[in-house]
Protein backbone atom coordinates (compact mmCIF):
# COMPACT_ATOMS: atom_id res chain seq x y z
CA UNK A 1 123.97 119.72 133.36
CA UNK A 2 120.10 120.19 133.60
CA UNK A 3 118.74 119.37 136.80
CA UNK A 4 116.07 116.50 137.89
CA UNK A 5 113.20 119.25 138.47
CA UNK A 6 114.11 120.74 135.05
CA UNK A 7 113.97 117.67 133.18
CA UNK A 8 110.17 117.38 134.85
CA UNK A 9 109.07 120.74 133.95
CA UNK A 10 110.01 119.91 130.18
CA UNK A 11 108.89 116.79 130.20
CA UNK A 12 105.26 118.86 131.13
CA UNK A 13 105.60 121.41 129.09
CA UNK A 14 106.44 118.80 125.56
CA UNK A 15 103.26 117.36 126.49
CA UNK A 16 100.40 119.64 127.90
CA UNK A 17 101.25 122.38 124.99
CA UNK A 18 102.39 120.04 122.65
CA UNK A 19 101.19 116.54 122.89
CA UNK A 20 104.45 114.84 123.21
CA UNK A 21 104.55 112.49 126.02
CA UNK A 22 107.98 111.41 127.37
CA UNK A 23 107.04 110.41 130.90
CA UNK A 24 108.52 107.38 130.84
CA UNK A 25 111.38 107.50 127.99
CA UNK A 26 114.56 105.89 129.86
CA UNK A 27 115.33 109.01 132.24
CA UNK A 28 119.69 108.76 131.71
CA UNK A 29 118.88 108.68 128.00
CA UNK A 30 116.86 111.68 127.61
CA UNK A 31 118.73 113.23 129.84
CA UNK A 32 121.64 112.91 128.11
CA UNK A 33 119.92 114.32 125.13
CA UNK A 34 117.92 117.27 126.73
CA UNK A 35 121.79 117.95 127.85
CA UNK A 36 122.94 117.53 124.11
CA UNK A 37 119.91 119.86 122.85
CA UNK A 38 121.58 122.18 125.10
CA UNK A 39 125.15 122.46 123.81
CA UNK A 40 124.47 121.98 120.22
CA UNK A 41 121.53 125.24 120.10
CA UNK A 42 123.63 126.90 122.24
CA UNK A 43 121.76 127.82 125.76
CA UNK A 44 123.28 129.29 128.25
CA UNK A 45 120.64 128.41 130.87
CA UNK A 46 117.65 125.83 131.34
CA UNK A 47 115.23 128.78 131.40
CA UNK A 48 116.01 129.95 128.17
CA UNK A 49 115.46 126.91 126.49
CA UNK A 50 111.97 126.60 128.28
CA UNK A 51 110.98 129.64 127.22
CA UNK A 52 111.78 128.94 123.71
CA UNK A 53 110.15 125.66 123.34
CA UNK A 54 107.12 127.66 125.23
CA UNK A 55 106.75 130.19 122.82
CA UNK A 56 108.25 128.74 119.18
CA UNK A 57 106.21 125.79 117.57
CA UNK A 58 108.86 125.25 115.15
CA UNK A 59 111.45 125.31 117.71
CA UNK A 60 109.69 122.43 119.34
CA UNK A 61 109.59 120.43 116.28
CA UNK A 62 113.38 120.66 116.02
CA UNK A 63 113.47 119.46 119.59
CA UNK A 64 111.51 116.27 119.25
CA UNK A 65 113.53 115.38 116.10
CA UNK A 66 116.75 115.69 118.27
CA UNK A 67 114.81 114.17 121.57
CA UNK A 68 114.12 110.73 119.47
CA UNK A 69 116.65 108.70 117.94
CA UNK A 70 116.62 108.68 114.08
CA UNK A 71 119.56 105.68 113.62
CA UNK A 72 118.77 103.50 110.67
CA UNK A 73 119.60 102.02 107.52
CA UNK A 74 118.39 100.23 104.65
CA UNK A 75 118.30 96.53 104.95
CA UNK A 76 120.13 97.16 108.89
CA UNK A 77 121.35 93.27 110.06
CA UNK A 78 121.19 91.67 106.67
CA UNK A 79 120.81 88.55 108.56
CA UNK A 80 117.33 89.48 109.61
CA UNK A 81 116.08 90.27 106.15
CA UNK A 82 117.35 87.56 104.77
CA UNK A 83 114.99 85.56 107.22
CA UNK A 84 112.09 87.80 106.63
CA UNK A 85 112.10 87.28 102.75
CA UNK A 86 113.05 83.39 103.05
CA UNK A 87 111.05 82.56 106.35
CA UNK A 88 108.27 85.36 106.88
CA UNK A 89 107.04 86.18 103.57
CA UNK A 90 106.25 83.27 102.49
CA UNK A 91 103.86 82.54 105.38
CA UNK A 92 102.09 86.38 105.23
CA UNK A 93 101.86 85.26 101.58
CA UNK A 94 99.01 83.17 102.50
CA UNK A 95 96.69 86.38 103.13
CA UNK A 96 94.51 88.07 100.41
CA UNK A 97 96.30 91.48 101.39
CA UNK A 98 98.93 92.09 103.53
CA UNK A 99 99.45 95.06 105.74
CA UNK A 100 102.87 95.59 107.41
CA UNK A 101 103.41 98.32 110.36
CA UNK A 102 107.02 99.93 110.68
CA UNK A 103 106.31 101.34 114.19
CA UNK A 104 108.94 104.64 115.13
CA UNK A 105 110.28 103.76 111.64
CA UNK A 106 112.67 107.31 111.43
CA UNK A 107 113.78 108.69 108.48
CA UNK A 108 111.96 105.17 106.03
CA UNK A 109 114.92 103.33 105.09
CA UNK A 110 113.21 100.18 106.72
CA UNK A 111 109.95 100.60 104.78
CA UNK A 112 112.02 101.07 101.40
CA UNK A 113 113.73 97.91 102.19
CA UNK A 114 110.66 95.98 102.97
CA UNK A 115 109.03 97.18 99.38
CA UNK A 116 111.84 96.06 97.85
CA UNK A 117 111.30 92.80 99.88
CA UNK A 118 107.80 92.34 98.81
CA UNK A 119 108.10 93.40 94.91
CA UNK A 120 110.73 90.84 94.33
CA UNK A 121 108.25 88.16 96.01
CA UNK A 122 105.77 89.43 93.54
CA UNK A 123 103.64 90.80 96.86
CA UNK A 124 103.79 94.35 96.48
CA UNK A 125 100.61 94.82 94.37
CA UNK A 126 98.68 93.13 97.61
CA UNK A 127 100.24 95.06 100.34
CA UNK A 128 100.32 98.23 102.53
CA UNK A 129 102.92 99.01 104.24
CA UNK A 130 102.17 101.84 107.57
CA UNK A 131 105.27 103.66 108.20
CA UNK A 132 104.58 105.79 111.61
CA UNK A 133 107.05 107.97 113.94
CA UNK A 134 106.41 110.81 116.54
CA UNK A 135 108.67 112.99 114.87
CA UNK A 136 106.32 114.63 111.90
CA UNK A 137 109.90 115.97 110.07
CA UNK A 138 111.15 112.79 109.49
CA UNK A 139 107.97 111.40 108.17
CA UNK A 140 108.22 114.20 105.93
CA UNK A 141 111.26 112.09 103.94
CA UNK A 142 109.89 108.93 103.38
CA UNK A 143 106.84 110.54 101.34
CA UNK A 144 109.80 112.21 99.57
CA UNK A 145 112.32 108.52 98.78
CA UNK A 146 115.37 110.75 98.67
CA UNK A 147 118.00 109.53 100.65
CA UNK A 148 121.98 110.36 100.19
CA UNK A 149 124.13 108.72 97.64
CA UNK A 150 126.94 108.29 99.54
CA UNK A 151 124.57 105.84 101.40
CA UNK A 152 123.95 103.47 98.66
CA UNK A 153 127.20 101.91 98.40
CA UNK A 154 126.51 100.27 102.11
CA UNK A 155 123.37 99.69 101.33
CA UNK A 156 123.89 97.75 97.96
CA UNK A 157 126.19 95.80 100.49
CA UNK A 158 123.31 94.94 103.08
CA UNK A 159 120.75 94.32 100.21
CA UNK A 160 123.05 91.63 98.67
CA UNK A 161 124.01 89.88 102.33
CA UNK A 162 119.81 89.95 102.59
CA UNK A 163 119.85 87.68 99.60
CA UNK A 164 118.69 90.66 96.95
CA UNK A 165 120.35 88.98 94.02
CA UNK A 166 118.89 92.28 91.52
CA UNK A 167 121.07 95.35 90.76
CA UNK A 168 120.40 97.67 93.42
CA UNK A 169 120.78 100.79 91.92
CA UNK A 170 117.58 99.47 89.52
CA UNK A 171 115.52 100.51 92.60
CA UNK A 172 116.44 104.38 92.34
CA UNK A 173 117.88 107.36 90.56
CA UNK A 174 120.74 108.99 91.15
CA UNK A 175 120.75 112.69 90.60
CA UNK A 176 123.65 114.94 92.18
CA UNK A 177 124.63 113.96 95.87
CA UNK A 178 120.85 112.23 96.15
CA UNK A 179 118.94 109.15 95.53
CA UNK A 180 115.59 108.93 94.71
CA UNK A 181 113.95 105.61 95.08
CA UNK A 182 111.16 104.57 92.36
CA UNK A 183 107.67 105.85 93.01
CA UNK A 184 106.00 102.11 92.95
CA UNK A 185 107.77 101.59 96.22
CA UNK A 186 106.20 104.38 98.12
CA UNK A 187 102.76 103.99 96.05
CA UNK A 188 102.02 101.03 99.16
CA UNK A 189 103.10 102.87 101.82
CA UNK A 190 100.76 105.02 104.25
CA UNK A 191 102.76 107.79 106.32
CA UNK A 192 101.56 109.27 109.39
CA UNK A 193 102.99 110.58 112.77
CA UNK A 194 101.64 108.19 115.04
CA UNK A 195 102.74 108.36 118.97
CA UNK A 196 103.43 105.13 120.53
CA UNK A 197 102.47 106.50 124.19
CA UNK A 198 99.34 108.11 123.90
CA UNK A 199 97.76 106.90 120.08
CA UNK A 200 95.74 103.53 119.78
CA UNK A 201 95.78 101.33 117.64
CA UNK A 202 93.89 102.04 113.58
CA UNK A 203 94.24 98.07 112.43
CA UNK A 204 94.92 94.86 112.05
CA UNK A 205 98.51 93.45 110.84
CA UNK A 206 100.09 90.22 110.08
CA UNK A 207 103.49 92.00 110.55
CA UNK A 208 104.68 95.06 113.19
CA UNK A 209 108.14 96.11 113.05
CA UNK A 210 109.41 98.43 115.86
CA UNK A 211 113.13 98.19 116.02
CA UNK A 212 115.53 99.62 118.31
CA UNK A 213 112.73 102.04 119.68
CA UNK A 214 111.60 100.54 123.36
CA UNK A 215 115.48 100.64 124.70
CA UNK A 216 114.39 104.36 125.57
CA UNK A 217 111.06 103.44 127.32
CA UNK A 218 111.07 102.04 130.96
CA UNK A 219 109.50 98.71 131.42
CA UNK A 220 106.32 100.71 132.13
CA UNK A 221 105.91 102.08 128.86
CA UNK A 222 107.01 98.98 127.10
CA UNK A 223 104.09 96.74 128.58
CA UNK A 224 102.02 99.58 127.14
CA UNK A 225 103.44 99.53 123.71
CA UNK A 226 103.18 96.19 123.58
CA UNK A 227 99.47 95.96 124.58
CA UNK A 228 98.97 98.39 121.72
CA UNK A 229 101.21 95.87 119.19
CA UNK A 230 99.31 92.93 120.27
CA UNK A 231 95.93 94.76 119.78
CA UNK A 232 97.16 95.81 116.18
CA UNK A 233 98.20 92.03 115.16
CA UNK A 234 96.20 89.20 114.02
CA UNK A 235 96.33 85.48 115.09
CA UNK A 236 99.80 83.74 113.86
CA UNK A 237 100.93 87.42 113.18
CA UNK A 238 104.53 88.29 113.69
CA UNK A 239 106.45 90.88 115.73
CA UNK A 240 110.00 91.59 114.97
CA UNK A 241 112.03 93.75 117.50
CA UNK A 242 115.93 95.45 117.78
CA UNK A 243 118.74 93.46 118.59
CA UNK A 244 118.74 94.51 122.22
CA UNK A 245 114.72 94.57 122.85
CA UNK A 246 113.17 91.44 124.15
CA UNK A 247 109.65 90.73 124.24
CA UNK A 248 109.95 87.52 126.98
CA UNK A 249 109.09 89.77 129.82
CA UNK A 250 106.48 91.70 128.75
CA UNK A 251 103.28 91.45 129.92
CA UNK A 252 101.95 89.70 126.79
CA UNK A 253 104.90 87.45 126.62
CA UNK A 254 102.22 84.06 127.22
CA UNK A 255 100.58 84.65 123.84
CA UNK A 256 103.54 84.38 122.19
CA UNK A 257 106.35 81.91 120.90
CA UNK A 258 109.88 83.37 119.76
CA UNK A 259 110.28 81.94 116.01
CA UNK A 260 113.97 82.51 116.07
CA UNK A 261 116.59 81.94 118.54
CA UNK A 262 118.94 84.30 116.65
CA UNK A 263 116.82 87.41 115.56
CA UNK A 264 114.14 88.83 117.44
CA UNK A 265 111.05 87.65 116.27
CA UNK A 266 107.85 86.79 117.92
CA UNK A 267 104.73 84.97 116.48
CA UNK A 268 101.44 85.39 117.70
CA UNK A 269 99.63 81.72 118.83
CA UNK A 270 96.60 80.55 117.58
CA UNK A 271 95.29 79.61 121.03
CA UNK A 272 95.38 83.33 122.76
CA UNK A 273 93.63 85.82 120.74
């Protein structure tokens, strides 16, 4: 098991040499996964593993893509898709152009599923959608719109309980073990790394998704995330967060009003830019 003083000296080392900034990530969680990092490359000792993220840039790639989480799915908690295309679009509708931010969006399945959102709304041709994540590998994929085929069958399943009434599988190709998802979806997007600790904000939204990424920030780093989400969002914009993320007792919380009871979704008020 790494020790406390070990986990600091990483911790310093990720972010003076590399720019990665995990001060105030949930300290059991990383642990656990600094500890995980450990067994699966196979290091006999905390040293080593210093001195390899030290002195191998690739190396520390691979380490940040197993340090943050990379869980997701297309059209994950049908329920809540089903409210953004009945409920959500409809009011961003309103604008001349629309510009969405999936915040520590992983591997793209969420940004698919919100092109797939707009284009059967007839809103893709007005909107951008900003799909952003520390980890530069995974970013990588959703420029690419290959996922598995062995995925599609649960996601045909969430796209339907979302309210997609259209064949799925009209959204992609299937070639060998892979699918590749039509180029018009990805033609909106805008893919960047983009670090939620350290990077400001670069505009102005009328929707920010960041789901099931702040249960591995302390409180600290939350009210700081959320400073930078309600400098990125417009009047009356919306924030939609995980299942298990709550935006009440932030330090922001009076400028909003929950829209839902159920899913966890925030609008902006008129009254306090």
């Amino acid at each position: 098991m790494i020790k406390e003083e070990e986990l600091d000296l990483l911790i310093t080392e990720l972010f003076e040499k590399y720019g990665y900034d995990f001060t105030n990530y949930a300290r059991a969680s990383f642990k656990r996964r600094v500890n995980r990092v450990m067994v699966i490359d196979r290091f006999p000792s905390f040293a080593e593993l210093l001195y390899r993220v030290r002195n191998d840039a690739a190396y520390c790639n691979h380490i940040v893509q197993e340090l943050t989480v990379n869980v997701t799915e297309m059209f994950r908690d049908p329920s809540l898709f089903k409210m953004i295309r009945e409920q959500i679009l409809p009011v961003v509708a309103t604008h001349p152009f629309i510009r969405i931010w999936h915040a520590g969006c992983s591997t793209g399945e969420e940004v698919y599923s919100m092109a797939i959102l707009l284009e059967e709304a007839n809103l893709l041709h007005k909107s951008r959608l900003y799909a952003t994540d520390l980890n530069p590998t995974v970013i990588d994929n959703i420029k690419r719109g290959i996922f598995p085929l062995a995925q599609m069958k649960q996601y045909s399943e969430n796209y339907i309980a979302s309210g997609g009434k259209k064949d799925f599988s009209d959204y992609y190709t299937a070639k060998y073990e892979w699918a590749k998802f039509h180029d018009r979806l990805k033609e909106k997007m805008v893919v960047a790394t983009h670090n939620l600790v350290s990077d400001r904000s670069f505009n102005e939204f009328q929707l920010i998704l960041c789901r099931n990424v702040l249960i591995y920030f302390d409180r600290t780093l939350q009210n700081k995330v959320f400073n930078l989400f309600d400098s990125s969002l417009e009047k009356l914009g919306f924030i939609i967060l995980g299942s298990k993320e709550n935006l009440r007792f932030s330090t922001v919380a009076p400028k909003y009003t929950q829209w839902s009871p159920k899913e966890k979704i925030w609008r902006k008020t008129a009254a306090q830019g």
